[in-house]
C-alpha atoms as a PDB file:
ATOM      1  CA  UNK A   1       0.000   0.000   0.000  1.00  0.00           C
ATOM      2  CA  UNK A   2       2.852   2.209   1.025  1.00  0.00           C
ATOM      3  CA  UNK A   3       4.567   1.917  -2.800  1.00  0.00           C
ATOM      4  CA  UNK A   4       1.001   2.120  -4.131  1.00  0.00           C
ATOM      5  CA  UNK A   5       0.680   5.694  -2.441  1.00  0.00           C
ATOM      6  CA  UNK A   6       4.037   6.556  -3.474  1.00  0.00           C
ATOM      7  CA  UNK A   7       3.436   5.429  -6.998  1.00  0.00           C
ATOM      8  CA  UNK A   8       0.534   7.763  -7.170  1.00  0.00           C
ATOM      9  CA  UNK A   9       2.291  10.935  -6.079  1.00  0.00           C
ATOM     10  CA  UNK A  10       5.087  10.450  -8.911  1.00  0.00           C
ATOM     11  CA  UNK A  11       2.086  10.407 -11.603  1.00  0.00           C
ATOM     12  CA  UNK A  12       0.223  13.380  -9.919  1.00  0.00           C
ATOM     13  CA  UNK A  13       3.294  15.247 -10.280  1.00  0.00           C
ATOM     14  CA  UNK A  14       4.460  14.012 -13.542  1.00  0.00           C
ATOM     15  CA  UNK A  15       1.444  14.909 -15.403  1.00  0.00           C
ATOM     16  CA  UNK A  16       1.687  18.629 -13.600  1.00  0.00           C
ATOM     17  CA  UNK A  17       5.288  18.962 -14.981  1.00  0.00           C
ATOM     18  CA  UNK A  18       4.487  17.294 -18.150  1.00  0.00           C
ATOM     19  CA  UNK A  19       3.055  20.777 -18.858  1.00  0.00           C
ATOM     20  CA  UNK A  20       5.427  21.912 -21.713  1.00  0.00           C
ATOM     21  CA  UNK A  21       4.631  23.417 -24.955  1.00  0.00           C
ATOM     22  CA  UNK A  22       5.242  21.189 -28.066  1.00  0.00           C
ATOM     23  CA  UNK A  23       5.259  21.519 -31.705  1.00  0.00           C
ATOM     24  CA  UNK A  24       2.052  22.216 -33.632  1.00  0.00           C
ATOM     25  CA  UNK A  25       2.189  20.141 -36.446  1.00  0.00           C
ATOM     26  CA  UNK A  26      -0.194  21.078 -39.221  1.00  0.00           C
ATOM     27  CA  UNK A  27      -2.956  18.761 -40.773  1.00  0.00           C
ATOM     28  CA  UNK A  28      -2.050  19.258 -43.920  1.00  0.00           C
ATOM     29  CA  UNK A  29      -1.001  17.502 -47.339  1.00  0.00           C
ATOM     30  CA  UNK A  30       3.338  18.280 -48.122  1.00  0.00           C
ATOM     31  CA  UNK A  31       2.275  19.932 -50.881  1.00  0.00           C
ATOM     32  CA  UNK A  32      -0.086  22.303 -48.440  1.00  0.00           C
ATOM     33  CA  UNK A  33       2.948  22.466 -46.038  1.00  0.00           C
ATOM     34  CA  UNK A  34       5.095  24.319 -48.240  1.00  0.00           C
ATOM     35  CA  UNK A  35       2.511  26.523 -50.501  1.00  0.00           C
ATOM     36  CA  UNK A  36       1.427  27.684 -46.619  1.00  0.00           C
ATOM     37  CA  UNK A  37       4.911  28.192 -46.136  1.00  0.00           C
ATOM     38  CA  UNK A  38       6.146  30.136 -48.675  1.00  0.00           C
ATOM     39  CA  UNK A  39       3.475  32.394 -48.113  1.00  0.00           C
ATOM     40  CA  UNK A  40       4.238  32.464 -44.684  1.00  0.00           C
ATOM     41  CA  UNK A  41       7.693  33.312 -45.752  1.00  0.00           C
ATOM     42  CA  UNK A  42       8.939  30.094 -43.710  1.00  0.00           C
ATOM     43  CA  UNK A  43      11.046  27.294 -44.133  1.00  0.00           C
ATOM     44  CA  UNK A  44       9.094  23.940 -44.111  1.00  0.00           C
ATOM     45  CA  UNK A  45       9.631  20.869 -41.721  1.00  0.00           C
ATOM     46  CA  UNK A  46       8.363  17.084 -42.341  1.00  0.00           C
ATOM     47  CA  UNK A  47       9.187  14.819 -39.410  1.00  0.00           C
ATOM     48  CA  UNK A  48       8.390  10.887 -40.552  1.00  0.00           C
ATOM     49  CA  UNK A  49       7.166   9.753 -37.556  1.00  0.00           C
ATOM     50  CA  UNK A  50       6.256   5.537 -36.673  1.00  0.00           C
ATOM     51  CA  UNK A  51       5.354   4.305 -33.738  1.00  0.00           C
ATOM     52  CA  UNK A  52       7.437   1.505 -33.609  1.00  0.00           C
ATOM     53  CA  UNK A  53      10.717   3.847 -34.020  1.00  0.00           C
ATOM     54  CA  UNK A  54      12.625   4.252 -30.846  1.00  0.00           C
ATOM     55  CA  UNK A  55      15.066   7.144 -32.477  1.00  0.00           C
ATOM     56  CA  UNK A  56      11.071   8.785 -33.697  1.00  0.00           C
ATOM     57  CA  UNK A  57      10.218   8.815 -30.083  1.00  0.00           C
ATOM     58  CA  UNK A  58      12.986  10.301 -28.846  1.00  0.00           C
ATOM     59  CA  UNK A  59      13.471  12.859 -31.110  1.00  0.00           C
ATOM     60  CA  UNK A  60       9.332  13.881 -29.840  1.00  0.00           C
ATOM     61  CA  UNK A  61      10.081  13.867 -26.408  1.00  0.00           C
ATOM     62  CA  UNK A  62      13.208  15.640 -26.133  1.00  0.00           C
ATOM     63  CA  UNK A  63      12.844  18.390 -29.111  1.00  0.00           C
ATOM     64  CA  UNK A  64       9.585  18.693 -29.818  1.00  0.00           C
ATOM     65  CA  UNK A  65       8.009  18.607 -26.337  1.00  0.00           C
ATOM     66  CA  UNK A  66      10.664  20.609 -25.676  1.00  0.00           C
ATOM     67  CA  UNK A  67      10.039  24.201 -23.702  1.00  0.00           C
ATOM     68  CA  UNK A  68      12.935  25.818 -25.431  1.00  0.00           C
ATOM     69  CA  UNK A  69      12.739  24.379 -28.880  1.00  0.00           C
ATOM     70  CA  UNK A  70       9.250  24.294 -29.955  1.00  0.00           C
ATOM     71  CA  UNK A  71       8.583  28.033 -29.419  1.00  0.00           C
ATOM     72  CA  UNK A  72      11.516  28.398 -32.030  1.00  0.00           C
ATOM     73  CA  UNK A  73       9.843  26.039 -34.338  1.00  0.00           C
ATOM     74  CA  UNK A  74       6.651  27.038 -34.216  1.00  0.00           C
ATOM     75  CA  UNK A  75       7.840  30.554 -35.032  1.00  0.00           C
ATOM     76  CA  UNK A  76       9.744  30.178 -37.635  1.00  0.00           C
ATOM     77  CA  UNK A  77       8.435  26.551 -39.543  1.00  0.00           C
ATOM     78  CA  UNK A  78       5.714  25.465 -40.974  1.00  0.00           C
ATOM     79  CA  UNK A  79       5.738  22.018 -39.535  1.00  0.00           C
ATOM     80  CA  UNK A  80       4.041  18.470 -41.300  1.00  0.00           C
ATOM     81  CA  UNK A  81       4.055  15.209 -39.320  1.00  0.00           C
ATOM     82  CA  UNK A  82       3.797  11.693 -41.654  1.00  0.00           C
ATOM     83  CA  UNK A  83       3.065   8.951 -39.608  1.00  0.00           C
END
């Protein structure tokens, strides 16, 4: 019961840290990516993404979840995610 309490607490305050901005990845076709961002005057991203790809998950958790990062991406890219 003890570790079951404990266990609890970690999750409580995981999800209240877990509070980080992330990349906004656009629902849109590649070709739609880049008209938007050369109008935009942006540089386009495509992250190929699969759920099965340890280096894909990674790359989500520690730049694009990131607090410092995605505000600089979602400024200044136009970003598409292909799963």
């Amino acid at each position: 019961m003890k570790y079951a309490n404990l266990i609890m607490v970690f999750f409580i305050l995981w999800s209240c840290s877990n509070d980080l901005k992330e990349v906004n990845f656009q629902e849109l076709t590649l070709e739609e990516t880049f008209i938007k961002a050369k109008q935009e005057k942006k540089l386009g991203m495509v992250d190929f993404f699969s759920k099965t790809c340890s280096p894909c998950w990674r790359l989500l958790r520690t730049v694009f979840q990131n607090e410092n990062y995605s505000p600089y991406i979602n400024q200044n890219l136009i970003s598409l995610k292909i799963t």
